[in-house]
Protein backbone atom coordinates (compact mmCIF):
# COMPACT_ATOMS: atom_id res chain seq x y z
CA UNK A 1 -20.53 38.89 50.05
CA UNK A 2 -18.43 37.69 47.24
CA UNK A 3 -15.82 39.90 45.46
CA UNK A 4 -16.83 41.08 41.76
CA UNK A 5 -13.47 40.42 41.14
CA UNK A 6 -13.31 37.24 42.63
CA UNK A 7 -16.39 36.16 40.70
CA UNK A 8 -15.21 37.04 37.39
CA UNK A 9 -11.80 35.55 38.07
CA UNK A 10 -13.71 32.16 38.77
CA UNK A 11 -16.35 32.25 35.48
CA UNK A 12 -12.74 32.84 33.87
CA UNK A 13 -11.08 29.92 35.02
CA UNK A 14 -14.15 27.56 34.56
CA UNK A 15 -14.41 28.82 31.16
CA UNK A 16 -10.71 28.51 30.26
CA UNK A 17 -11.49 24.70 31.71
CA UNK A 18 -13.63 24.83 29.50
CA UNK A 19 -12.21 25.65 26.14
CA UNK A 20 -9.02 23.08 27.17
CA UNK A 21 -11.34 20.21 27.72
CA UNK A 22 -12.84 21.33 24.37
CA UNK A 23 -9.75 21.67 22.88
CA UNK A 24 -8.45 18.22 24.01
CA UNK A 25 -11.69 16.47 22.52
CA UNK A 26 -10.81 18.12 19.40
CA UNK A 27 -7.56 16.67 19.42
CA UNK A 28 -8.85 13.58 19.56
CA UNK A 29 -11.15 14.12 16.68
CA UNK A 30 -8.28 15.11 14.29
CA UNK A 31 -6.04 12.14 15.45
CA UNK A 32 -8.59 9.85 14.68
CA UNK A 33 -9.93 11.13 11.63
CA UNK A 34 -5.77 11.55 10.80
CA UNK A 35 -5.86 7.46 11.15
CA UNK A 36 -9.18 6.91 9.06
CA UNK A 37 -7.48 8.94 5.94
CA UNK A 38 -4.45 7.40 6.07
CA UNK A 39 -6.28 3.82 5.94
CA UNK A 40 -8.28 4.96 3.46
CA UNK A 41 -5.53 6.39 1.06
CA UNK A 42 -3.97 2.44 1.67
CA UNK A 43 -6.91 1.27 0.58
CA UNK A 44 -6.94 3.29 -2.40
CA UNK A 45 -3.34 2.45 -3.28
CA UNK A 46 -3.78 -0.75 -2.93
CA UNK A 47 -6.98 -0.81 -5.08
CA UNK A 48 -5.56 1.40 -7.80
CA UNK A 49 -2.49 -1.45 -7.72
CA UNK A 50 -5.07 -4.15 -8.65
CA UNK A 51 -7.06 -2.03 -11.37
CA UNK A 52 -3.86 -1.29 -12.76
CA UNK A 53 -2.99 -4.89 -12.61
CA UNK A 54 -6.27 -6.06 -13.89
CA UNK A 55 -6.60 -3.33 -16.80
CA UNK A 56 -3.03 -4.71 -18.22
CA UNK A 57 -4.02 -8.62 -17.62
CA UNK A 58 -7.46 -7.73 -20.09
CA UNK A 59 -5.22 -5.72 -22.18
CA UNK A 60 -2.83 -9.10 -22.91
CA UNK A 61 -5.98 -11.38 -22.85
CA UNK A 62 -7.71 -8.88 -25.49
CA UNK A 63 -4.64 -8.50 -27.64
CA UNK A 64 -4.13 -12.57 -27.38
CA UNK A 65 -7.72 -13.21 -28.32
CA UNK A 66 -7.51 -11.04 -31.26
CA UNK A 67 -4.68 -13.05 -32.82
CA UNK A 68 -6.01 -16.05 -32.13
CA UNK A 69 -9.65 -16.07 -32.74
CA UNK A 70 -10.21 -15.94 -36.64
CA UNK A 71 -13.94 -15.63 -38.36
CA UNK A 72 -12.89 -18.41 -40.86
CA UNK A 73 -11.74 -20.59 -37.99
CA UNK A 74 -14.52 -20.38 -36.16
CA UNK A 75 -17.11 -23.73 -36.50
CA UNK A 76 -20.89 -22.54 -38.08
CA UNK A 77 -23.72 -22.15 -35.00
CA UNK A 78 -25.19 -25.60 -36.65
CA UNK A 79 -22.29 -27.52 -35.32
């Protein structure tokens, strides 16, 4: 016959197993979602870099066009 005691002790252990392998998965999880949002916030950067970039390039092409481009210079759609 097996000791109550012993028994319980032993459902104990297996469950503490348990909650470290559970625990250790977990881990794992947060590491390598920790690594996705870090790549992802690079991404970002980098993309807000180049839409920053691109936003003042149209703003110098827009204000250049402006000055340049006249109605009265412009040839009639016949032409």
């Amino acid at each position: 016959m097996t000791n109550p005691l012993e028994s319980s002790l032993t459902k104990l252990h297996e469950r503490m197993v348990e909650l470290e392998m559970q625990i250790t998965h977990l881990q794992r999880t947060v590491g390598d979602l920790d690594q996705v949002v870090l790549s992802q916030q690079k991404q970002i950067d980098a993309l807000a870099r180049e839409l920053s970039a691109t936003v003042s390039q149209m703003a110098s092409i827009g204000s250049a066009g402006a000055e340049v481009r006249k109605p009265e210079d412009e040839k009639p759609p016949h032409y």
